[in-house]
PDB file of N, CA and C in Angstrom:
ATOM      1  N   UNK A   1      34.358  44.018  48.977  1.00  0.00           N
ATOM      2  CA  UNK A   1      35.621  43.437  48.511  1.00  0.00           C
ATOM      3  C   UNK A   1      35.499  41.909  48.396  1.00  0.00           C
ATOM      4  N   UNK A   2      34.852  41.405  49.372  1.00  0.00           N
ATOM      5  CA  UNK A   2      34.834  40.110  49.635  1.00  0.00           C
ATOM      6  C   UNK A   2      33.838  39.750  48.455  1.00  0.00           C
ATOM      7  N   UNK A   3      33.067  39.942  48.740  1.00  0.00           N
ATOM      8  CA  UNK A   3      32.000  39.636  47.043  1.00  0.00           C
ATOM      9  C   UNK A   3      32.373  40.118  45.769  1.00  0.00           C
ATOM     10  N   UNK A   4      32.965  41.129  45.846  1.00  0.00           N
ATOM     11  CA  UNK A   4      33.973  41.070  43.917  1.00  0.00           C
ATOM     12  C   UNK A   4      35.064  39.961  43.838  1.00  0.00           C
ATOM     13  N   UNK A   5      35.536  39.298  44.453  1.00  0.00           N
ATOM     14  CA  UNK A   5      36.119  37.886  44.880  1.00  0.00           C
ATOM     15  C   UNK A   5      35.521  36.676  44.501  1.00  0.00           C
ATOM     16  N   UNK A   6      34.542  36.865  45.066  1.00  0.00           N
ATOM     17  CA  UNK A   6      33.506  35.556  44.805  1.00  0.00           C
ATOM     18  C   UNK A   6      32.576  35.724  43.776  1.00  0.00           C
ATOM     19  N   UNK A   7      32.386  36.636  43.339  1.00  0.00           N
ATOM     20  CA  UNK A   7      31.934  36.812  41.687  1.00  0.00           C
ATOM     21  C   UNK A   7      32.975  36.590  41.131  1.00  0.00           C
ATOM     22  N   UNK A   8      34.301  37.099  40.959  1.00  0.00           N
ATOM     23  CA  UNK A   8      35.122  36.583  40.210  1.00  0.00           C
ATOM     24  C   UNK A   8      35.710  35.003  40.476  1.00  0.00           C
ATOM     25  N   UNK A   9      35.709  34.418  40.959  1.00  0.00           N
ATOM     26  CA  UNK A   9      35.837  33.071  41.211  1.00  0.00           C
ATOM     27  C   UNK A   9      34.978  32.404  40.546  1.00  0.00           C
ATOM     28  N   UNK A  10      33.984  32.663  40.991  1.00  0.00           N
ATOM     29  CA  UNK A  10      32.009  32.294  40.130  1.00  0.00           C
ATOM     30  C   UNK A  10      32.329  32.096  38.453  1.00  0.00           C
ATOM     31  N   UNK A  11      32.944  33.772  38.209  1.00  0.00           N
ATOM     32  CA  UNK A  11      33.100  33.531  36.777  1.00  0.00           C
ATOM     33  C   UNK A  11      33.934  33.198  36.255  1.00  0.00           C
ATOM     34  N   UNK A  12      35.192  32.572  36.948  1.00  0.00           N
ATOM     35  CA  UNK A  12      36.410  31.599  36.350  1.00  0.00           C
ATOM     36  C   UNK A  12      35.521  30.712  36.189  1.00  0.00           C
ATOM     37  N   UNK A  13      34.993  30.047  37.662  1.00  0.00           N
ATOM     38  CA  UNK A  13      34.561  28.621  37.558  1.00  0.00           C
ATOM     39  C   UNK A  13      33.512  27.987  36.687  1.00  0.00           C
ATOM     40  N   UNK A  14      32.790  29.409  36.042  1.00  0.00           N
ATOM     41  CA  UNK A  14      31.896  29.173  35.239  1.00  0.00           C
ATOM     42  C   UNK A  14      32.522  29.256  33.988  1.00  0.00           C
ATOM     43  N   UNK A  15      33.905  29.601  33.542  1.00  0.00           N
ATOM     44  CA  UNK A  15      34.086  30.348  32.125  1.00  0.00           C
ATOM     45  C   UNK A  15      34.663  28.441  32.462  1.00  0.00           C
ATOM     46  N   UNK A  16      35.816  27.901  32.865  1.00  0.00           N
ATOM     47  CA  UNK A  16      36.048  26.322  32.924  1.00  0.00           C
ATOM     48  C   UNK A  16      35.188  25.000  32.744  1.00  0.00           C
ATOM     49  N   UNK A  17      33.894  25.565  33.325  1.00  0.00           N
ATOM     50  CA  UNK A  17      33.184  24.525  33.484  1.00  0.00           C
ATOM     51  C   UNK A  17      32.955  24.691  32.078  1.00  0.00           C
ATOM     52  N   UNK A  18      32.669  25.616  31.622  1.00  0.00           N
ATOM     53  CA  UNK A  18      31.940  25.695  30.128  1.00  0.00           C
ATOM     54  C   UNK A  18      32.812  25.079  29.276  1.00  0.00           C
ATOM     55  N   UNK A  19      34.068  25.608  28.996  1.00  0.00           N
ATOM     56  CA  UNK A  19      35.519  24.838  28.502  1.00  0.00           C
ATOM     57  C   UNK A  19      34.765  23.412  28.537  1.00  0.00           C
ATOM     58  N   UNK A  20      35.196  22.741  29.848  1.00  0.00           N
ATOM     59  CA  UNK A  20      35.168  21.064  30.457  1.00  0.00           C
ATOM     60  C   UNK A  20      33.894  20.498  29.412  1.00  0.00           C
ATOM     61  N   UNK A  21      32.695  20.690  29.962  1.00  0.00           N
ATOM     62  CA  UNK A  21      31.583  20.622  29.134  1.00  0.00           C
ATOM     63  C   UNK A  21      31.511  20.405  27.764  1.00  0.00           C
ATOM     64  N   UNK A  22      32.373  21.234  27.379  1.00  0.00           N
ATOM     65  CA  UNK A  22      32.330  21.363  25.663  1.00  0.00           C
ATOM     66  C   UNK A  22      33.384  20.802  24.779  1.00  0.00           C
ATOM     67  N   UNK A  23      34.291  20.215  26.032  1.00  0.00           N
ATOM     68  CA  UNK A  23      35.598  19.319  25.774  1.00  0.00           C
ATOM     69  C   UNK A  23      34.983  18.079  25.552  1.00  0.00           C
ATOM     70  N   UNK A  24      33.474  17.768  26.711  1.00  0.00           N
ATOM     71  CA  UNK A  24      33.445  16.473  27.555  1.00  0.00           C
ATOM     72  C   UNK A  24      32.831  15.945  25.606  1.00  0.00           C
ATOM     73  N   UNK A  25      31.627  16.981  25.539  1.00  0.00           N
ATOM     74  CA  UNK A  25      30.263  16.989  24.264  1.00  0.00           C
ATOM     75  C   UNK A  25      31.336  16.742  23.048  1.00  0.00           C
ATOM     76  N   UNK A  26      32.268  17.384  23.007  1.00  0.00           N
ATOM     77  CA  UNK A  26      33.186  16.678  21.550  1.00  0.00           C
ATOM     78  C   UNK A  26      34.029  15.873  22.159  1.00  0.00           C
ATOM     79  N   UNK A  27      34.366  15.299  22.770  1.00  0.00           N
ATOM     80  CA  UNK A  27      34.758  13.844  22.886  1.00  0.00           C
ATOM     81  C   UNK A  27      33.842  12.737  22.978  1.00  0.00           C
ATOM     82  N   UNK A  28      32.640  13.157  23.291  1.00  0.00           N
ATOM     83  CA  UNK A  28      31.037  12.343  23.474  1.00  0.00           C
ATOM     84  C   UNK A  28      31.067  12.199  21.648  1.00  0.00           C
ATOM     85  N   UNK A  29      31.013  12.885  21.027  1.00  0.00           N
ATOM     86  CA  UNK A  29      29.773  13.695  19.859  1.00  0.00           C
ATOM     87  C   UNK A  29      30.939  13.150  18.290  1.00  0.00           C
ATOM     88  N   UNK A  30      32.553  13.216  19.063  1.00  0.00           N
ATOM     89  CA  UNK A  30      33.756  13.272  17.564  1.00  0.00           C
ATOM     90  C   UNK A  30      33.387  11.071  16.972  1.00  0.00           C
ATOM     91  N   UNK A  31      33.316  10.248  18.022  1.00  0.00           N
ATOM     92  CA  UNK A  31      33.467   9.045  17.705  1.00  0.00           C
ATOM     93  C   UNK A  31      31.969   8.544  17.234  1.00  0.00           C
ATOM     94  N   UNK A  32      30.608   9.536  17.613  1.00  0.00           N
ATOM     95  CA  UNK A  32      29.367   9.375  16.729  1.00  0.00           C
ATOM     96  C   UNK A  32      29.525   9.615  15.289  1.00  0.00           C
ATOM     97  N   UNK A  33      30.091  11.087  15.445  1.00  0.00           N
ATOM     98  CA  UNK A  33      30.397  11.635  13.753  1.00  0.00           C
ATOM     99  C   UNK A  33      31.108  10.620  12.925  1.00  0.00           C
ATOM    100  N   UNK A  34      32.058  10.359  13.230  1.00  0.00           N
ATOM    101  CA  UNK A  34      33.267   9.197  13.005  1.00  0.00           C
ATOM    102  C   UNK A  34      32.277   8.063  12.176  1.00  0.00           C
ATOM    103  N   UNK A  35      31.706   7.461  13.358  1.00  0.00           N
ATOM    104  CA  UNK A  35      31.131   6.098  12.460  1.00  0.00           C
ATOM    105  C   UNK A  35      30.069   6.466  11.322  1.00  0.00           C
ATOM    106  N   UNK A  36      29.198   8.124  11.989  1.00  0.00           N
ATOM    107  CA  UNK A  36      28.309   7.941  10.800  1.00  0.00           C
ATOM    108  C   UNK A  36      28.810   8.299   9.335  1.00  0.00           C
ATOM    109  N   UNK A  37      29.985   8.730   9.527  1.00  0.00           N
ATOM    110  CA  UNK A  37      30.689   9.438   7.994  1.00  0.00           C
ATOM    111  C   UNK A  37      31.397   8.017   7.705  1.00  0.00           C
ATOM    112  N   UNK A  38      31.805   7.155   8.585  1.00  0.00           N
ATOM    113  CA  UNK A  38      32.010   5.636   8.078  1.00  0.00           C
ATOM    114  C   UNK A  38      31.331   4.807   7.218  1.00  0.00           C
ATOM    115  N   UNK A  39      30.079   4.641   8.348  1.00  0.00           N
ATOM    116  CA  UNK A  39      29.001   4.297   7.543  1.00  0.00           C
ATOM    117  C   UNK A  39      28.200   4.814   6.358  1.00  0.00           C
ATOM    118  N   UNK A  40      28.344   6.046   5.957  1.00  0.00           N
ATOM    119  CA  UNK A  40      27.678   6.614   4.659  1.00  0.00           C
ATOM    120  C   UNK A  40      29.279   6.937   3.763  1.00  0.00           C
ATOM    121  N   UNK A  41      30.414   6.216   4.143  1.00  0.00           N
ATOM    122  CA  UNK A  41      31.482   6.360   3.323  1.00  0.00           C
ATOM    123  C   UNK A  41      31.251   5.104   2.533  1.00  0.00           C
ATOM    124  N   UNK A  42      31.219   3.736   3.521  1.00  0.00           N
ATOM    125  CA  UNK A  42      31.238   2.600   2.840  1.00  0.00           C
ATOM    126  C   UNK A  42      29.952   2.520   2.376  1.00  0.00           C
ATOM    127  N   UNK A  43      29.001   2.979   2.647  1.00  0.00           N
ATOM    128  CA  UNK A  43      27.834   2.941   1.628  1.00  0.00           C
ATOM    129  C   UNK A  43      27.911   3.385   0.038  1.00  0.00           C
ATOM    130  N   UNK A  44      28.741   4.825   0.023  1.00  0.00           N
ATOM    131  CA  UNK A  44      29.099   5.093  -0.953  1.00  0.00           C
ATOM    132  C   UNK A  44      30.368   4.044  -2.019  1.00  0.00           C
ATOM    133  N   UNK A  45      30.844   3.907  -0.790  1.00  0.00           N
ATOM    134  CA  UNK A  45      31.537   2.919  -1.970  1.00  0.00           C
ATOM    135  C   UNK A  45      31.544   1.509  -2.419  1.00  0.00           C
ATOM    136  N   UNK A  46      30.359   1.141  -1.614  1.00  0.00           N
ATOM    137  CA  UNK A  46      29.956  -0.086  -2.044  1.00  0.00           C
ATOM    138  C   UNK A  46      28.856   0.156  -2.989  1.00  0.00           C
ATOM    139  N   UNK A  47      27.794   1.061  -3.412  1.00  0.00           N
ATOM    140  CA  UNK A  47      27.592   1.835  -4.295  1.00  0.00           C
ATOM    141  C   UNK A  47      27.834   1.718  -5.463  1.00  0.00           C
ATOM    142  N   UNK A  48      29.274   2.116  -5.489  1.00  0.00           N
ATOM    143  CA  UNK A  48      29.921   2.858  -6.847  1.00  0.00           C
ATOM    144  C   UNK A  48      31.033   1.288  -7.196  1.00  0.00           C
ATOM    145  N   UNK A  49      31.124   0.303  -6.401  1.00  0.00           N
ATOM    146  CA  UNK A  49      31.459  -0.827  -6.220  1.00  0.00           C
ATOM    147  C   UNK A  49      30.190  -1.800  -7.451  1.00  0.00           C
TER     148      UNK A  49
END
């Protein structure tokens, strides 16, 4: 009983962490994308400029 408990705890804490993690990697990963679509935006339009 006591260990179907703590496996299930295990696998909340693992199904969250994964969530957290993948929250943390696109909040890391959204303001890289950001500048490089910046930077190959104003490329383009200095370009066509």
């Amino acid at each position: 009983m006591l260990l179907k408990i703590l496996f299930l705890l295990a696998g909340i804490a693992g199904i969250v962490l994964i969530f957290f993690v993948s929250w943390f990697w696109r909040l890391l990963l959204l303001p890289m994308i950001v500048i490089m679509l910046w930077d190959v935006g104003s490329s383009l339009l200095k370009k066509k400029r």
